[in-house]
C-alpha atoms as a PDB file:
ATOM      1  CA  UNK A   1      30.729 -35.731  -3.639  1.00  0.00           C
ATOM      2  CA  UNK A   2      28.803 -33.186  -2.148  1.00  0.00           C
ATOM      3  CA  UNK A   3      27.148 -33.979   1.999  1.00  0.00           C
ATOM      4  CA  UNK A   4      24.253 -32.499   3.756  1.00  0.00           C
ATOM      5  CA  UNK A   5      25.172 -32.761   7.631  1.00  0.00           C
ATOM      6  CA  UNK A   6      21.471 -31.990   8.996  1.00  0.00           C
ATOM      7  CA  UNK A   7      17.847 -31.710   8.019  1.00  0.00           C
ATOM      8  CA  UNK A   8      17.351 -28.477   5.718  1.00  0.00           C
ATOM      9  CA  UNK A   9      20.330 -28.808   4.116  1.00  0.00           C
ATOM     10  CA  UNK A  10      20.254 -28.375  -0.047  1.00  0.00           C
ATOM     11  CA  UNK A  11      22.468 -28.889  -2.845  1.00  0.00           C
ATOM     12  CA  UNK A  12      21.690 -27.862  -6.238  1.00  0.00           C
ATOM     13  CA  UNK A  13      23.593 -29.304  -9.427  1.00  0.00           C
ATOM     14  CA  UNK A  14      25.643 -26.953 -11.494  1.00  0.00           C
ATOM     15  CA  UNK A  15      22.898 -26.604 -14.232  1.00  0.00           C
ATOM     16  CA  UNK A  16      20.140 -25.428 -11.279  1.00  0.00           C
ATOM     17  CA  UNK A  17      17.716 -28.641 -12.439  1.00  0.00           C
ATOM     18  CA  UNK A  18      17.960 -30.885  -9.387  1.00  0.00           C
ATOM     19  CA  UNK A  19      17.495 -30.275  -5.807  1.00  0.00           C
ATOM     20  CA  UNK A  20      18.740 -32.815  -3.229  1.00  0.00           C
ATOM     21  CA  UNK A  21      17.771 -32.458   0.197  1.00  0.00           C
ATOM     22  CA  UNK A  22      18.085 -34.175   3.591  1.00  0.00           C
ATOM     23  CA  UNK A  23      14.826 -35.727   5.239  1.00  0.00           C
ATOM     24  CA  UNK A  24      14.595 -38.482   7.707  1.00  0.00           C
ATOM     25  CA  UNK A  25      18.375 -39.617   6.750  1.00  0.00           C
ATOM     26  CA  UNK A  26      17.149 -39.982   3.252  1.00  0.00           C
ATOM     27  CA  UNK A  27      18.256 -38.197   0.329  1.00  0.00           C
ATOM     28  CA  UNK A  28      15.418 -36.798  -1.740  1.00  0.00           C
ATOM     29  CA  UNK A  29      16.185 -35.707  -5.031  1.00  0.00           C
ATOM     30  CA  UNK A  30      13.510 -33.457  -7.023  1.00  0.00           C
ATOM     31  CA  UNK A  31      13.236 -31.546  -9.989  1.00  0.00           C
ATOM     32  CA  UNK A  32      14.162 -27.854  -9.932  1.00  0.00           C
ATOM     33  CA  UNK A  33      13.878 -25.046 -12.476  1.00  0.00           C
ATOM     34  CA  UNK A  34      14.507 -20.948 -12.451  1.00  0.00           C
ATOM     35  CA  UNK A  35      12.491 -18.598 -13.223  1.00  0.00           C
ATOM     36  CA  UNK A  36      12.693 -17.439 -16.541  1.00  0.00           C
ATOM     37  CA  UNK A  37      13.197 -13.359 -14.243  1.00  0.00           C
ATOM     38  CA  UNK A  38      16.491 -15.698 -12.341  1.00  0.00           C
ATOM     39  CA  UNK A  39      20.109 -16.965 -12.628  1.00  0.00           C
ATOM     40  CA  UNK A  40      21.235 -19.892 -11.719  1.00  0.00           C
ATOM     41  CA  UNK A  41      24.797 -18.937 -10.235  1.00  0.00           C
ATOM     42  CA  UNK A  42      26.719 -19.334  -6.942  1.00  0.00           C
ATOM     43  CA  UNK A  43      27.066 -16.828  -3.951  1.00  0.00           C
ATOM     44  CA  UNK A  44      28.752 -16.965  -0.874  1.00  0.00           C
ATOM     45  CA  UNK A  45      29.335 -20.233  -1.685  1.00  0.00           C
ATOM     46  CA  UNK A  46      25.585 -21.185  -2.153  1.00  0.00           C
ATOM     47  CA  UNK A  47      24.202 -22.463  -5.581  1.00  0.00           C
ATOM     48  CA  UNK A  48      21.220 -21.821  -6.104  1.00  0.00           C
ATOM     49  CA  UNK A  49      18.451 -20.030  -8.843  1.00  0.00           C
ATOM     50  CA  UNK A  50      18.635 -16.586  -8.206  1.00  0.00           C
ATOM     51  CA  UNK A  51      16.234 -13.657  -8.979  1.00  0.00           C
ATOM     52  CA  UNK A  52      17.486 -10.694 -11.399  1.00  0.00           C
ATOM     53  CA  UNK A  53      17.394  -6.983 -11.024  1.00  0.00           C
ATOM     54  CA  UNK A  54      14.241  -5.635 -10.392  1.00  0.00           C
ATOM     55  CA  UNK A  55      12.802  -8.654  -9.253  1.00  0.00           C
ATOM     56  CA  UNK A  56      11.906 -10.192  -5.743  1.00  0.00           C
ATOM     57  CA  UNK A  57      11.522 -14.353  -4.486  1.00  0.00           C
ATOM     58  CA  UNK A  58      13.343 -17.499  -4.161  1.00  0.00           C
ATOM     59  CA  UNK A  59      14.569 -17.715  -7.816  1.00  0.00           C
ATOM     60  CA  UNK A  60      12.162 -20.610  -8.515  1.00  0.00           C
ATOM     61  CA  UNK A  61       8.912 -17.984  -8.638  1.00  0.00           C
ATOM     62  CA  UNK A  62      10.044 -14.722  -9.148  1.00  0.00           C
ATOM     63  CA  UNK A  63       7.590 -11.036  -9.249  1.00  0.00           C
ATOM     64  CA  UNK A  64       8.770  -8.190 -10.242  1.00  0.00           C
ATOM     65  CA  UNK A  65       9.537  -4.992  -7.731  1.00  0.00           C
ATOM     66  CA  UNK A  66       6.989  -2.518  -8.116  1.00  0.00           C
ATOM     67  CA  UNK A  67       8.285   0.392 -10.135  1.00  0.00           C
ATOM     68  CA  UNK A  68       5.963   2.823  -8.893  1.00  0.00           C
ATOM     69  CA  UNK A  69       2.370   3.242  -6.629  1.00  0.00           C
ATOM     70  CA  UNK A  70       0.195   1.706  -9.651  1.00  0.00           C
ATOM     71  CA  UNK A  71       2.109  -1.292  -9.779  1.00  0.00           C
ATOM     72  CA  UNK A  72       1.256  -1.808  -5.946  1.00  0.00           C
ATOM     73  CA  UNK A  73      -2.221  -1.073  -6.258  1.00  0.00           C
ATOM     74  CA  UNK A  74      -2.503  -3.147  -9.235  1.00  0.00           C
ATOM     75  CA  UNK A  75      -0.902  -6.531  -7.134  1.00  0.00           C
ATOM     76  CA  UNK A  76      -3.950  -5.805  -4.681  1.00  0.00           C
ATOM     77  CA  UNK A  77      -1.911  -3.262  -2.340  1.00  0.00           C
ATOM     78  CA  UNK A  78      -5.317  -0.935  -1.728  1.00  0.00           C
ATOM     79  CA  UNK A  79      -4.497   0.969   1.312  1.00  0.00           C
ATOM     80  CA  UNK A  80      -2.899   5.071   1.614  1.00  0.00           C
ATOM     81  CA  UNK A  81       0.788   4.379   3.282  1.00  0.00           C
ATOM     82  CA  UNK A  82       4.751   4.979   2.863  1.00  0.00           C
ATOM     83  CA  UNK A  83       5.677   1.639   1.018  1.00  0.00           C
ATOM     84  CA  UNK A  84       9.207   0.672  -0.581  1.00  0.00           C
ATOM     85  CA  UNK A  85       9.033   1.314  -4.754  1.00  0.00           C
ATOM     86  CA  UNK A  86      12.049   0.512  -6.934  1.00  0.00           C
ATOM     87  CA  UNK A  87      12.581   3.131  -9.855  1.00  0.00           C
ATOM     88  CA  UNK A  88      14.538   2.292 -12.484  1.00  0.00           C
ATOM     89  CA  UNK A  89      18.421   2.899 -10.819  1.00  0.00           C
ATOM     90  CA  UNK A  90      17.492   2.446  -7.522  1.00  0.00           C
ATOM     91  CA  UNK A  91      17.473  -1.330  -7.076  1.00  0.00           C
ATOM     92  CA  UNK A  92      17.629  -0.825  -3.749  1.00  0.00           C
ATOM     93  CA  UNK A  93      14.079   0.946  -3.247  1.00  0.00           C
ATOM     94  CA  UNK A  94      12.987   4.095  -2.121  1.00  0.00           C
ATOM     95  CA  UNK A  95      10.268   5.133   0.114  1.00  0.00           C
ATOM     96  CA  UNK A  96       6.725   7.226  -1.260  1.00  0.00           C
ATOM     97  CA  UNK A  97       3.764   8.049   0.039  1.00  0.00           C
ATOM     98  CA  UNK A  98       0.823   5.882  -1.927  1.00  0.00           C
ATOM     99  CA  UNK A  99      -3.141   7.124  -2.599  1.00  0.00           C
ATOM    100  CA  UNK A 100      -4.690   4.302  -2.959  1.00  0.00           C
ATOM    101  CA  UNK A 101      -7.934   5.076  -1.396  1.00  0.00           C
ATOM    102  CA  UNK A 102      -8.883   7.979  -3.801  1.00  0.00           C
ATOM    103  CA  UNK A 103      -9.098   9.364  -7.263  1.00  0.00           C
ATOM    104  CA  UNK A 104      -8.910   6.239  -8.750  1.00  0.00           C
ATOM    105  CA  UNK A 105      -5.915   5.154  -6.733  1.00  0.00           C
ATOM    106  CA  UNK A 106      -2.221   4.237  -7.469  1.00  0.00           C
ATOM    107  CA  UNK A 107      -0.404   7.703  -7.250  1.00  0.00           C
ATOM    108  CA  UNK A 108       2.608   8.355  -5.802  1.00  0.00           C
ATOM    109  CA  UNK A 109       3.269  11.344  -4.102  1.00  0.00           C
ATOM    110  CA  UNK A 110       6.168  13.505  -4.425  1.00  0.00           C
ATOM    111  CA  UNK A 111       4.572  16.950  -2.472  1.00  0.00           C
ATOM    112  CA  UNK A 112       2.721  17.675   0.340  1.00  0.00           C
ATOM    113  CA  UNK A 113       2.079  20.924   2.107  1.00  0.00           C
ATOM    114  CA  UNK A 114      -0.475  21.105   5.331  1.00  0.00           C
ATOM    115  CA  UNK A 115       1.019  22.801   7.444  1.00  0.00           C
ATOM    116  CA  UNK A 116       4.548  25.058   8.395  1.00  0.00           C
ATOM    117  CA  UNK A 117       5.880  22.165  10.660  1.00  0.00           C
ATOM    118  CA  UNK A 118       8.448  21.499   7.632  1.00  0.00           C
ATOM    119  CA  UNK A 119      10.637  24.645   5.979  1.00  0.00           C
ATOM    120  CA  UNK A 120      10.460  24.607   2.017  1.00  0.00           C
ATOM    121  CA  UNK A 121      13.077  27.734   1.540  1.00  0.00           C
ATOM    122  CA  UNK A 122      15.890  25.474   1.282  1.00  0.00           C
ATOM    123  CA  UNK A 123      18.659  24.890  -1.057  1.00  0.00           C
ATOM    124  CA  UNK A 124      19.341  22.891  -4.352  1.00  0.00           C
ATOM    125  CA  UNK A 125      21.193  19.670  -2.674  1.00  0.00           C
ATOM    126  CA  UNK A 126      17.466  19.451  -0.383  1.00  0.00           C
ATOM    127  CA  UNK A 127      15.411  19.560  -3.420  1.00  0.00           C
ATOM    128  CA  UNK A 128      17.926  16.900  -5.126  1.00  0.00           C
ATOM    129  CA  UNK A 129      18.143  14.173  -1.978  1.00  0.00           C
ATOM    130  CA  UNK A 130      14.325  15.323  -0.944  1.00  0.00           C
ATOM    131  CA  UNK A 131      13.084  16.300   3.053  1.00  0.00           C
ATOM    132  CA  UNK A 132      10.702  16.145   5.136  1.00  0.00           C
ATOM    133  CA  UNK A 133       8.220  13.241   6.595  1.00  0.00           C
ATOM    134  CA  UNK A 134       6.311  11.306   3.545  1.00  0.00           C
ATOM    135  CA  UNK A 135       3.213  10.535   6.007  1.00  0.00           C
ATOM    136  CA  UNK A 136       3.352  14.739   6.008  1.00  0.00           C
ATOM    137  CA  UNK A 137       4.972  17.399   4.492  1.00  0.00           C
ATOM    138  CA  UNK A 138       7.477  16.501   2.481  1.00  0.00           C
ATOM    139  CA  UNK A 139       9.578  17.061  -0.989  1.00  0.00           C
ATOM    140  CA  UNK A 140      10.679  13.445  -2.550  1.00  0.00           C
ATOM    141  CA  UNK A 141      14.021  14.563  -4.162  1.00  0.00           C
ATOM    142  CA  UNK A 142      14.852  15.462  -7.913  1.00  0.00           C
ATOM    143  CA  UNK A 143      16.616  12.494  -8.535  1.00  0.00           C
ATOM    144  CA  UNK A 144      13.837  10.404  -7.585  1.00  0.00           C
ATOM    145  CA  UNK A 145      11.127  12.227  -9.307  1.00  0.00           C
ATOM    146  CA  UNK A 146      13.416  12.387 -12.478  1.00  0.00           C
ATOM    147  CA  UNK A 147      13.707   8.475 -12.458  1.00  0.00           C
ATOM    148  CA  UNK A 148      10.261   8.069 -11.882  1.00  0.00           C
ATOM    149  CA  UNK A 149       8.426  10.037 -14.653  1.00  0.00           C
ATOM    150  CA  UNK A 150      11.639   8.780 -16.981  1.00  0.00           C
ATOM    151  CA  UNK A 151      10.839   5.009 -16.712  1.00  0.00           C
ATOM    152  CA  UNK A 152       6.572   5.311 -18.176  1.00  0.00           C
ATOM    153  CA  UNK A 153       5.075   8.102 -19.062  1.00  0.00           C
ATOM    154  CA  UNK A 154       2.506   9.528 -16.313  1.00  0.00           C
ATOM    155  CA  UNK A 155       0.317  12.123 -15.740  1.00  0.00           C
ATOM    156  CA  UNK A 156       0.062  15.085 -12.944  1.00  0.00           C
ATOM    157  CA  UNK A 157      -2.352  15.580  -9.940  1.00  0.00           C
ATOM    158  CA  UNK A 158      -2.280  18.367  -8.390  1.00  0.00           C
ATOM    159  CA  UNK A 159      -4.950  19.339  -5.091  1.00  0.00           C
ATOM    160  CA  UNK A 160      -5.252  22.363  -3.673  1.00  0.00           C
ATOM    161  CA  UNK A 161      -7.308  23.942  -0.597  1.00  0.00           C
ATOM    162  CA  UNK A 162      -7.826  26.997   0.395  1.00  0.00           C
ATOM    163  CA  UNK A 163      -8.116  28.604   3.342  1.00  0.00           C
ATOM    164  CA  UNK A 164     -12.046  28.640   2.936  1.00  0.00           C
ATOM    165  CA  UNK A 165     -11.538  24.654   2.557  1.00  0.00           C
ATOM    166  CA  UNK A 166     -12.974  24.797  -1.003  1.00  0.00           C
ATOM    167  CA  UNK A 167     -10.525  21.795  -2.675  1.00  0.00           C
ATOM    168  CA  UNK A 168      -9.623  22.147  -6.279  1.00  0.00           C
ATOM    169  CA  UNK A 169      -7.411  20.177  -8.097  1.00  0.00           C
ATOM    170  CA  UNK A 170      -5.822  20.056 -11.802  1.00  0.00           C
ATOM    171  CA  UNK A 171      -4.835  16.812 -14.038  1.00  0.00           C
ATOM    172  CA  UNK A 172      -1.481  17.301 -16.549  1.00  0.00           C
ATOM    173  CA  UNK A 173      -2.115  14.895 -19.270  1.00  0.00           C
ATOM    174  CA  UNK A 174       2.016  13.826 -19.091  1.00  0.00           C
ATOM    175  CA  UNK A 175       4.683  15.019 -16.844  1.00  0.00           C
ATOM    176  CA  UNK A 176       8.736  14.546 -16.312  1.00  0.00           C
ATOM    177  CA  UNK A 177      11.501  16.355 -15.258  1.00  0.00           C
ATOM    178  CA  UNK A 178      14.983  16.293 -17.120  1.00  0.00           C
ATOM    179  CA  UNK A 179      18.081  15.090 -15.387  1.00  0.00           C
ATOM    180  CA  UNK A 180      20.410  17.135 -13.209  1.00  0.00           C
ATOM    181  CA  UNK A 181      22.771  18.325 -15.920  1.00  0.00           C
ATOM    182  CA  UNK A 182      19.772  20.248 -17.198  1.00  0.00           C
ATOM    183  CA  UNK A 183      18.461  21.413 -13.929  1.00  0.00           C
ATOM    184  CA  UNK A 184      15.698  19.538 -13.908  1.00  0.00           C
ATOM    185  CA  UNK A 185      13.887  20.782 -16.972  1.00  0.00           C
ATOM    186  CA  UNK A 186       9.933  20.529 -16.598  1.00  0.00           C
ATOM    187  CA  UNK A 187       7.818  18.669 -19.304  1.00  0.00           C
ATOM    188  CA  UNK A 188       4.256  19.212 -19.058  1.00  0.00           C
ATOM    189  CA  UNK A 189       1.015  17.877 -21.398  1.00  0.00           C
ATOM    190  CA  UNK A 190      -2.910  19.585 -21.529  1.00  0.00           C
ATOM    191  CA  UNK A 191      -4.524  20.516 -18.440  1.00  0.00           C
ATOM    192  CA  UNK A 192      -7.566  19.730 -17.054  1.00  0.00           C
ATOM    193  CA  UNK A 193      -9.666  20.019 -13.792  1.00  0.00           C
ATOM    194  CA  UNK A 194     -11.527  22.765 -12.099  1.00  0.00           C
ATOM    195  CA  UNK A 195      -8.409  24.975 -10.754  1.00  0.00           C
ATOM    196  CA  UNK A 196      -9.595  27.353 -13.693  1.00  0.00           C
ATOM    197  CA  UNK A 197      -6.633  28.664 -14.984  1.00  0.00           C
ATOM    198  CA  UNK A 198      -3.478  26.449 -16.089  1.00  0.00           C
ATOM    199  CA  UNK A 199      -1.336  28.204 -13.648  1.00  0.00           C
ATOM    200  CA  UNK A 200       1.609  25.625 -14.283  1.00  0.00           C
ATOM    201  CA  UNK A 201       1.469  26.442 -18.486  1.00  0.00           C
ATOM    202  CA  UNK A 202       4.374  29.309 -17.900  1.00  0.00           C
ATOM    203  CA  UNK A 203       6.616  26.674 -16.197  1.00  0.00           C
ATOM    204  CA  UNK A 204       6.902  24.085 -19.186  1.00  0.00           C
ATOM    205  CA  UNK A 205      10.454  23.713 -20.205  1.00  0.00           C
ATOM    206  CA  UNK A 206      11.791  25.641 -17.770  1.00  0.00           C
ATOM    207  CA  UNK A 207      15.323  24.949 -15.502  1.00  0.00           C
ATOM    208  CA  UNK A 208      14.249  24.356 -11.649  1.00  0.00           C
ATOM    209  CA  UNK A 209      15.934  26.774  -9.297  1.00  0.00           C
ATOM    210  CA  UNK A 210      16.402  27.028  -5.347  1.00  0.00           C
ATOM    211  CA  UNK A 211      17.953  30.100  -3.187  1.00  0.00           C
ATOM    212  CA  UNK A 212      21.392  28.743  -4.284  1.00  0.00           C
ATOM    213  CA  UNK A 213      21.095  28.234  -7.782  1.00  0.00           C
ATOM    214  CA  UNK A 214      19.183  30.564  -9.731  1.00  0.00           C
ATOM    215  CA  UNK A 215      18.263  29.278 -13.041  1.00  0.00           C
ATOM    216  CA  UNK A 216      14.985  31.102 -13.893  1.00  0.00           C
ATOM    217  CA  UNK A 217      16.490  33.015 -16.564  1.00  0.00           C
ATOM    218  CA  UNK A 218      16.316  36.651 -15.243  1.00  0.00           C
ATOM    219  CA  UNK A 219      18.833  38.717 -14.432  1.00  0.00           C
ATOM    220  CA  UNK A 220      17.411  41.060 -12.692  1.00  0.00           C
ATOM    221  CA  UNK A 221      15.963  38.829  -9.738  1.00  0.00           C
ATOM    222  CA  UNK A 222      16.739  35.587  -7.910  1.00  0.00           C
ATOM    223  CA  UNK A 223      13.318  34.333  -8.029  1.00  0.00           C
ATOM    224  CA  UNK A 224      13.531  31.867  -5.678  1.00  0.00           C
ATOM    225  CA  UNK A 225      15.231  33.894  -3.229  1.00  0.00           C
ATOM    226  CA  UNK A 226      12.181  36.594  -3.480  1.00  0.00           C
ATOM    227  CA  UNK A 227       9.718  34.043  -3.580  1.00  0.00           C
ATOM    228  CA  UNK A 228      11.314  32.192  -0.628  1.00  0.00           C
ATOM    229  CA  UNK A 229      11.008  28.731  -2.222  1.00  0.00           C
ATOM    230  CA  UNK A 230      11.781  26.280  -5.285  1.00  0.00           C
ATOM    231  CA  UNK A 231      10.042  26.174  -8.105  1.00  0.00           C
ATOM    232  CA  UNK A 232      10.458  25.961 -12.314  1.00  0.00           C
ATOM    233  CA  UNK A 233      10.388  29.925 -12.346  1.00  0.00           C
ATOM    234  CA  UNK A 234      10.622  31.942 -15.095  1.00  0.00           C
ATOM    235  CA  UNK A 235      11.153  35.791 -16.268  1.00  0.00           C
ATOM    236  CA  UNK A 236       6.991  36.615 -16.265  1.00  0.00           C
ATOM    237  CA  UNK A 237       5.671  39.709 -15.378  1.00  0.00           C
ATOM    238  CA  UNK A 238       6.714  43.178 -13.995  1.00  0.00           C
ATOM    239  CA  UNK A 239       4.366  45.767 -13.314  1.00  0.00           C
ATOM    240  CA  UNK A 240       6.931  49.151 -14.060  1.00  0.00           C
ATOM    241  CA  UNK A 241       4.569  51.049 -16.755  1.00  0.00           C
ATOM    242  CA  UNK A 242       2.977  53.909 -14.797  1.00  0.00           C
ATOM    243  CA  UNK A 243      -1.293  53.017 -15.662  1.00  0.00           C
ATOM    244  CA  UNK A 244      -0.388  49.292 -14.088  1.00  0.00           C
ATOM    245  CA  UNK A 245       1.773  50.542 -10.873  1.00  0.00           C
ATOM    246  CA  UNK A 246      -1.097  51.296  -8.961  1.00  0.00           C
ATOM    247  CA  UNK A 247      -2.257  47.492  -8.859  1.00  0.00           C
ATOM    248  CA  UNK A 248       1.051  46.709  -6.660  1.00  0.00           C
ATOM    249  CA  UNK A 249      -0.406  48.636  -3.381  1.00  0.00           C
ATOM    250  CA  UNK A 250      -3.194  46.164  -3.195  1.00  0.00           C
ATOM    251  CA  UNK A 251      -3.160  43.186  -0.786  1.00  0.00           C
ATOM    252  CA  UNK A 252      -4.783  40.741  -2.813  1.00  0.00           C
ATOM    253  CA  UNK A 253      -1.700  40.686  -5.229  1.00  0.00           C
ATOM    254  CA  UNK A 254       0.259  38.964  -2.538  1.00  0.00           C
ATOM    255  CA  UNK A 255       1.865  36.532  -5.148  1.00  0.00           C
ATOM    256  CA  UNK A 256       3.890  39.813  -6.040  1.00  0.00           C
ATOM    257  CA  UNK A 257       6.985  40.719  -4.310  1.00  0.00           C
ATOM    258  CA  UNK A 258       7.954  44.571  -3.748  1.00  0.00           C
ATOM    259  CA  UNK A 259      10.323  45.823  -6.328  1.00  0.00           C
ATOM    260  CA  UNK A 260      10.909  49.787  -4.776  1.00  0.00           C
ATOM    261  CA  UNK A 261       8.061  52.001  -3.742  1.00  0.00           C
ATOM    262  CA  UNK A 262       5.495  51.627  -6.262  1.00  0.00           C
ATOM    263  CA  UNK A 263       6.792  48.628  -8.846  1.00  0.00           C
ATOM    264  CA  UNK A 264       6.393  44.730  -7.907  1.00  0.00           C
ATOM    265  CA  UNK A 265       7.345  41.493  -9.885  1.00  0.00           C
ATOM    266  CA  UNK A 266       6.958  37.676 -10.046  1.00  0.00           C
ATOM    267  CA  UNK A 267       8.187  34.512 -11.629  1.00  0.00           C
ATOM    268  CA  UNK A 268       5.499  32.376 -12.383  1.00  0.00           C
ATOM    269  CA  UNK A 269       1.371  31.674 -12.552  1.00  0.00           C
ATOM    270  CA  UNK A 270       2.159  29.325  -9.639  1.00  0.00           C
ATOM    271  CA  UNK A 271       4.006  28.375  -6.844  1.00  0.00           C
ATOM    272  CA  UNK A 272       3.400  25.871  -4.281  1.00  0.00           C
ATOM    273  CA  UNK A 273       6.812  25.446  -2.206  1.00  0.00           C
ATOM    274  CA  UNK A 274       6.372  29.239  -0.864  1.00  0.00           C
ATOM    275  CA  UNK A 275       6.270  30.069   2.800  1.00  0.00           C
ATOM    276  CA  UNK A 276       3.200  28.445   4.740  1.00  0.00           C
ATOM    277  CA  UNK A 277       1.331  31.480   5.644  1.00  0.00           C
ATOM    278  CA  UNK A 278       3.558  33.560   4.395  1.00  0.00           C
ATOM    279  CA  UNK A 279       3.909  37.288   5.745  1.00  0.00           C
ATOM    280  CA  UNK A 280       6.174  39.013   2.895  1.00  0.00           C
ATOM    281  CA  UNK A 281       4.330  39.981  -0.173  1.00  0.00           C
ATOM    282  CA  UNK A 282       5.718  37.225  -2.909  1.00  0.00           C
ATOM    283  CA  UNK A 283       6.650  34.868  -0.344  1.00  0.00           C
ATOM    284  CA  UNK A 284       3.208  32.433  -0.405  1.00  0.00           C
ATOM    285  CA  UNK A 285       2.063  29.567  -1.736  1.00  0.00           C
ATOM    286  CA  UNK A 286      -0.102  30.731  -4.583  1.00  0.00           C
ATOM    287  CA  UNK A 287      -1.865  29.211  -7.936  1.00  0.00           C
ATOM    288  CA  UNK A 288      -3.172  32.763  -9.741  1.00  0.00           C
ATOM    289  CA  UNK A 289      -6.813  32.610 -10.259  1.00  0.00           C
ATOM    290  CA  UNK A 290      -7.998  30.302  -7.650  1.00  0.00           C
ATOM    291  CA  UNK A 291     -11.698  30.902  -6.604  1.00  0.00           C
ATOM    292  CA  UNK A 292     -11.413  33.071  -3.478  1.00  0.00           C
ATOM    293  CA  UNK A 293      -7.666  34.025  -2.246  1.00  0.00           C
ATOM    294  CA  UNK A 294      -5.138  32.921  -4.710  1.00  0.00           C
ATOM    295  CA  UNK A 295      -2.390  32.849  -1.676  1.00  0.00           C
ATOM    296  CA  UNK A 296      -5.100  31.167   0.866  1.00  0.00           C
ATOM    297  CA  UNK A 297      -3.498  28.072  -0.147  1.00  0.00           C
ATOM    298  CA  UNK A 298      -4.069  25.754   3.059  1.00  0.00           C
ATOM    299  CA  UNK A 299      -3.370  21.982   1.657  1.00  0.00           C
ATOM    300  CA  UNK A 300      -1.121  21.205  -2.011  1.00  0.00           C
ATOM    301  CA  UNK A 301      -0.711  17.889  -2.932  1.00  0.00           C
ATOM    302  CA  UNK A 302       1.179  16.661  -6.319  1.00  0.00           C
ATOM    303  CA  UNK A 303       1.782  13.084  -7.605  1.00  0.00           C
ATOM    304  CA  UNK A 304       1.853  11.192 -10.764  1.00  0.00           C
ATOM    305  CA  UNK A 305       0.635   8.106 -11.663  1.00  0.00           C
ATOM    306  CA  UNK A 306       0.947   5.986 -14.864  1.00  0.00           C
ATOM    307  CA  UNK A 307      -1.016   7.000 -17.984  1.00  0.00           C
END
C-alpha cells in the first residue's frame, strides 16, 4: 500500500491512468493519461508520465522543442534574441541568434560580422565548436550548422553592407553542409537577390578549410592561410599570363593576394570570414562584384531558415 505523508504528495498506478493525491486528509483519486509524445515509466523513484526526446512538459501535455528559429516564430516567439533550439542530436539545446523582426522572420543565424572586436583567422577545432558572442559577431560551429540544415531542408540569407552603407543581400534556394568526415562539404541551390553576381556558385561542393587544415584542393597555396580566414575555398584563378599581370598592381583587386612581384591569386568569388578591415591584399572580407568596393564589406550576416 502506497502513503502520501503531506499535502502535494502523488502516486500514480503502474499503468500511468490514475492519480491519487492528498487534499484536506482526503484521498482524491482522478483520471490520468500521457501524452501520446510521453512514457509512462519510473525515475528516481518517481512514477509518473514522462515526455520523450525532443519534447518539453509534464508528460500529461507535451510540445515539442523547437528544432530551429521558424519553429519559435511559428509558436508566437516574434522578437530578435539568443534563444535555446534543439537540433536533431543535441537534446540538450543549443543557443542561436533569432530574426524574427525582419525578412519574413524565423532565421537562425549562424554568422555575423560588424565589427573587428572578434578574430575570424582561427583554426579548424574554432570553426567546429563555433566563437564569438551570438548577440554580435560570432561563428555558430560546424557541427551545429551541419545538424541544422541536415534535419529540413532550408534556404540561405546572406546581407551584406558596404562601407558606403548600401545593404545587399542574396537568397540560396537550399543549403547544407556535409559532416566532419567530409570536411564539411557545401551544398548550395539557385541564387537570387540583388548582390549581382552569385559570388558563392564556385564554392558548391567544396571541402571547408581553416589555417590548419587546408582542404581547398591546391597545392600550390594554403588558401586560408593567404586569405587569413575560413571559408569553402577552391583552386580559382591566377593571374601568371603576361597581358593579365598588369591588373595585380591595382588596389581595387584587393580580394587578390601577392604571389611575387607582378603575379597574384585567389580562392574563391567570395569570402566573408576575412580580416575586418583588412590591410594585406587578399586578406578582406570580399563578395566580387558588389556595387562600389567589393572589399568595403562593413556588415555580413548569413542564416537559414526552413523552405
Amino acid at each position: 500500500m502506497n502513503i502520501l505523508n503531506q499535502v502535494g504528495d502523488f502516486y500514480i498506478n503502474s499503468g500511468c491512468t490514475r492519480r491519487s493525491t492528498c487534499q484536506n486528509n482526503q484521498l482524491i483519486e482522478a483520471s490520468y493519461q500521457c501524452s501520446v509524445h510521453a512514457t509512462c515509466a519510473t525515475r528516481s523513484g518517481v512514477r509518473k508520465c514522462y515526455c520523450n526526446t525532443n519534447y518539453q512538459g509534464d508528460g500529461v501535455t507535451c510540445t515539442s522543442l523547437p528544432k530551429d528559429c521558424y519553429e519559435l516564430y511559428d509558436s508566437g516567439t516574434l522578437s530578435d534574441g539568443v534563444y535555446t533550439i534543439y537540433p536533431d542530436g543535441w537534446p540538450r539545446g543549443i543557443q542561436v541568434y533569432c530574426e524574427m523582426e525582419s525578412n519574413g522572420g524565423g532565421w537562425t543565424v549562424f554568422q555575423r560580422r560588424s565589427s573587428a572586436s572578434e578574430d575570424f583567422y582561427r583554426d579548424w577545432r574554432d570553426y567546429k565548436d563555433g566563437f564569438g558572442d551570438k548577440n554580435h559577431d560570432h561563428w555558430l560551429g560546424n557541427k551545429y550548422i551541419y545538424s541544422l540544415t541536415n534535419q529540413k531542408t532550408y534556404q540561405l540569407r546572406i546581407d551584406l553592407r558596404d562601407s558606403g552603407s548600401s545593404s545587399k543581400y542574396a537568397v540560396y534556394s537550399t543549403f547544407r553542409i556535409n559532416n566532419q568526415a567530409d570536411k564539411y562539404r557545401l551544398s548550395v541551390g539557385s541564387h537570387s537577390g540583388n548582390t549581382g553576381y552569385n559570388a558563392l556558385s564556385g564554392s558548391n561542393n567544396k571541402q571547408f578549410s581553416t589555417k590548419d587544415r587546408d582542404n581547398d584542393g591546391w597545392s600550390t597555396f594554403d588558401c586560408a592561410e593567404r586569405h587569413r580566414g575560413a571559408w569553402w575555398f577552391y583552386r580559382y584563378y591566377h593571374c601568371n599570363y603576361s597581358y593579365r599581370r598588369s591588373y595585380c598592381q591595382y588596389s581595387y583587386y584587393c580580394e587578390y593576394f601577392p604571389d611575387g612581384s607582378d603575379k597574384c591569386a585567389k580562392c574563391a568569388y567570395s569570402h566573408l570570414n576575412g580580416d575586418y578591415d583588412g590591410s594585406t591584399r587578399g586578406t578582406n572580407i570580399y563578395w566580387d562584384y558588389l556595387s562600389g568596393n567589393d572589399c568595403g564589406i562593413q556588415y555580413t550576416e548569413m542564416k537559414i531558415r526552413p523552405v
